[in-house]
Protein backbone atom coordinates (compact mmCIF):
# COMPACT_ATOMS: atom_id res chain seq x y z
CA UNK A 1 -55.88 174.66 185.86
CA UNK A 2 -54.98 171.65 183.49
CA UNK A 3 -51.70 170.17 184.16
CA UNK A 4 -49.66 171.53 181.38
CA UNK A 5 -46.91 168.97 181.05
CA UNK A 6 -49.57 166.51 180.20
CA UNK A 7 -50.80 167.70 176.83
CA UNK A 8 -50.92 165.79 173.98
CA UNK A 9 -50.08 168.64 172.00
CA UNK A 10 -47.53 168.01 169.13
CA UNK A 11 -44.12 168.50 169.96
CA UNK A 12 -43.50 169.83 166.22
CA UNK A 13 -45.58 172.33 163.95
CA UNK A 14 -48.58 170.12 162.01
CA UNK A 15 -51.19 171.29 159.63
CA UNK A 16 -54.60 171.84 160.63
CA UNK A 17 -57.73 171.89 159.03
CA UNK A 18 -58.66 175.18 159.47
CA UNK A 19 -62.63 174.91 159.00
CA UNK A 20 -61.44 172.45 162.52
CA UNK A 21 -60.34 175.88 164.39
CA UNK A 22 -62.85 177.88 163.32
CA UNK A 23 -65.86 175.74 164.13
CA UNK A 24 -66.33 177.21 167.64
CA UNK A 25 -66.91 180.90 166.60
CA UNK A 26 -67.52 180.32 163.05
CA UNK A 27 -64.36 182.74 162.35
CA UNK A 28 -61.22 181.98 162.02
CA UNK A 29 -60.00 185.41 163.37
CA UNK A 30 -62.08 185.45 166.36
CA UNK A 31 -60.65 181.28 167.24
CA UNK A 32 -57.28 183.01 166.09
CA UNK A 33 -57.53 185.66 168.74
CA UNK A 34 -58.58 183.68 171.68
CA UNK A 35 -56.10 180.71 171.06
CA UNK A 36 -53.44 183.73 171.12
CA UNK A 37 -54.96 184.77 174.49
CA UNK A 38 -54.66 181.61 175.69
CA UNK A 39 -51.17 180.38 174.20
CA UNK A 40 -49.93 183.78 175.94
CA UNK A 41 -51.28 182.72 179.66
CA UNK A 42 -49.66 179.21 179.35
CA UNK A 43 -46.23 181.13 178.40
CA UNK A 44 -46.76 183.05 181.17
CA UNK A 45 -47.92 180.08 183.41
CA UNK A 46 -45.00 178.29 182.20
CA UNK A 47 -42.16 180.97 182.96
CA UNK A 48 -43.53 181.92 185.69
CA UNK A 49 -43.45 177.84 186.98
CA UNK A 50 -39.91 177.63 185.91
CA UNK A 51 -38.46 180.81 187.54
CA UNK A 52 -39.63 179.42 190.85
CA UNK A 53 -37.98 176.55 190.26
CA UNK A 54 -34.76 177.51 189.42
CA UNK A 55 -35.18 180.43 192.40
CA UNK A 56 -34.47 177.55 194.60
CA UNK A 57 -31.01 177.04 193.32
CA UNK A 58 -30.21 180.43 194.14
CA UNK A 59 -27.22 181.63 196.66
CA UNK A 60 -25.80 184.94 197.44
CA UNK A 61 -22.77 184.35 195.53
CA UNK A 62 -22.40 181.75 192.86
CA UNK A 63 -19.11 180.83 191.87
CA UNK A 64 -18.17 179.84 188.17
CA UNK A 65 -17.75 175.94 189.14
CA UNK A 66 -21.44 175.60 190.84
CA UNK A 67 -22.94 177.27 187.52
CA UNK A 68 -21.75 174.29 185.95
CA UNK A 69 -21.82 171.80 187.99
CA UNK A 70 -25.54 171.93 188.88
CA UNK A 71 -27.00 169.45 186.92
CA UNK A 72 -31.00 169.14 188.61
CA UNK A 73 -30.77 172.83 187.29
CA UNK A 74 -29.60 171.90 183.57
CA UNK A 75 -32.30 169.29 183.94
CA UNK A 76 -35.14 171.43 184.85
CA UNK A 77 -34.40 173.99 182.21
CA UNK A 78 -34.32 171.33 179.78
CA UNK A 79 -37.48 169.53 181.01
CA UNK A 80 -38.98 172.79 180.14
CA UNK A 81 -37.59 173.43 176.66
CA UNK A 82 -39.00 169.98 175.77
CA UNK A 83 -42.35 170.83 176.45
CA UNK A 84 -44.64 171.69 173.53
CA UNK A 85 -44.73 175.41 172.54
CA UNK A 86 -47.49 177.35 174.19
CA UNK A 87 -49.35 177.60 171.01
CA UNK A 88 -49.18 174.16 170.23
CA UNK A 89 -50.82 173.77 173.82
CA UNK A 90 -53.13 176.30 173.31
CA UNK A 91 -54.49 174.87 170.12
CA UNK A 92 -54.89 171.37 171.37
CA UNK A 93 -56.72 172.41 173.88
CA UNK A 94 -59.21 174.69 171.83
CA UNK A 95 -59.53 171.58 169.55
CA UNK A 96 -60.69 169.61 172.45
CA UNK A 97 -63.27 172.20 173.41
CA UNK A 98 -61.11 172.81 176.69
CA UNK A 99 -60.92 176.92 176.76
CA UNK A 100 -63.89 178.58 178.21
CA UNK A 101 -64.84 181.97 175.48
CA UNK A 102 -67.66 184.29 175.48
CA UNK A 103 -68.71 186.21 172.40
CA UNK A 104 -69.44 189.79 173.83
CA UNK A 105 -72.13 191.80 172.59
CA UNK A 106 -72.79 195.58 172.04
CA UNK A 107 -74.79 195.27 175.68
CA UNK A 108 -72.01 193.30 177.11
CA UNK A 109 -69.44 196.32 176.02
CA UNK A 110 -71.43 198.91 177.84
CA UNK A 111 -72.00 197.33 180.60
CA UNK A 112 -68.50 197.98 181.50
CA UNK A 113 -68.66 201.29 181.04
C-alpha cells in the first residue's frame, strides 16, 4: 500500500488535460470509473486510519474539560483534514500509472458466473 500522506497530489482543485486521464483506457468514463473506485478505498483507508487513532484517546467517561483540552487529538484530526482529498490522491496516482486495472471481457464476466 503506498504511503498516503506522501502524495504529491495538489492540495487544491487544478485542471487537467483530459486526453491525460483518458490515455490508459482510451475512455474517459471507464478512467472516470476506476479513479472513483480508487478515490473511494483511500477515503476509506483514510477514515478508517484516523478512527484508530483517535480510539486511543478514548475513556469511559470524558468530561467537558478533557474534550478540550486534548490537543495531540485536535492535532491529529487536523493533520488529517490537511491531507489532499481522496480524489485528488486518486488521480495523481492514476496519472503516474500507479493503480493496477483490468479491462474485463464478455469471457471474463462469465467466468464468474
Amino acid at each position: 500500500m503506498t504511503d498516503l500522506k506522501k502524495t504529491k497530489a495538489p492540495l487544491t482543485t487544478i485542471t487537467y488535460d483530459r486526453r491525460e486521464v483518458k490515455k490508459p483506457t482510451g475512455n474517459i468514463y471507464k478512467a472516470i470509473k476506476i479513479i472513483a473506485k480508487r478515490s473511494e478505498e483511500i477515503n476509506k483507508d483514510l477514515k478508517s486510519e484516523l478512527d484508530k487513532k483517535l480510539d486511543e484517546f478514548k475513556t469511559e467517561q470524558d468530561s467537558l474539560a478533557e474534550i478540550f483540552e486534548n490537543k495531540e487529538q485536535i492535532d491529529i484530526s487536523r493533520f488529517y483534514e490537511r491531507l489532499p482529498k481522496p480524489t485528488a490522491i486518486a488521480l495523481q496516482e492514476w496519472l503516474e500509472g500507479r493503480i493496477y486495472w483490468r479491462d474485463m471481457t464478455e469471457d471474463d464476466f462469465n467466468e464468474y458466473k
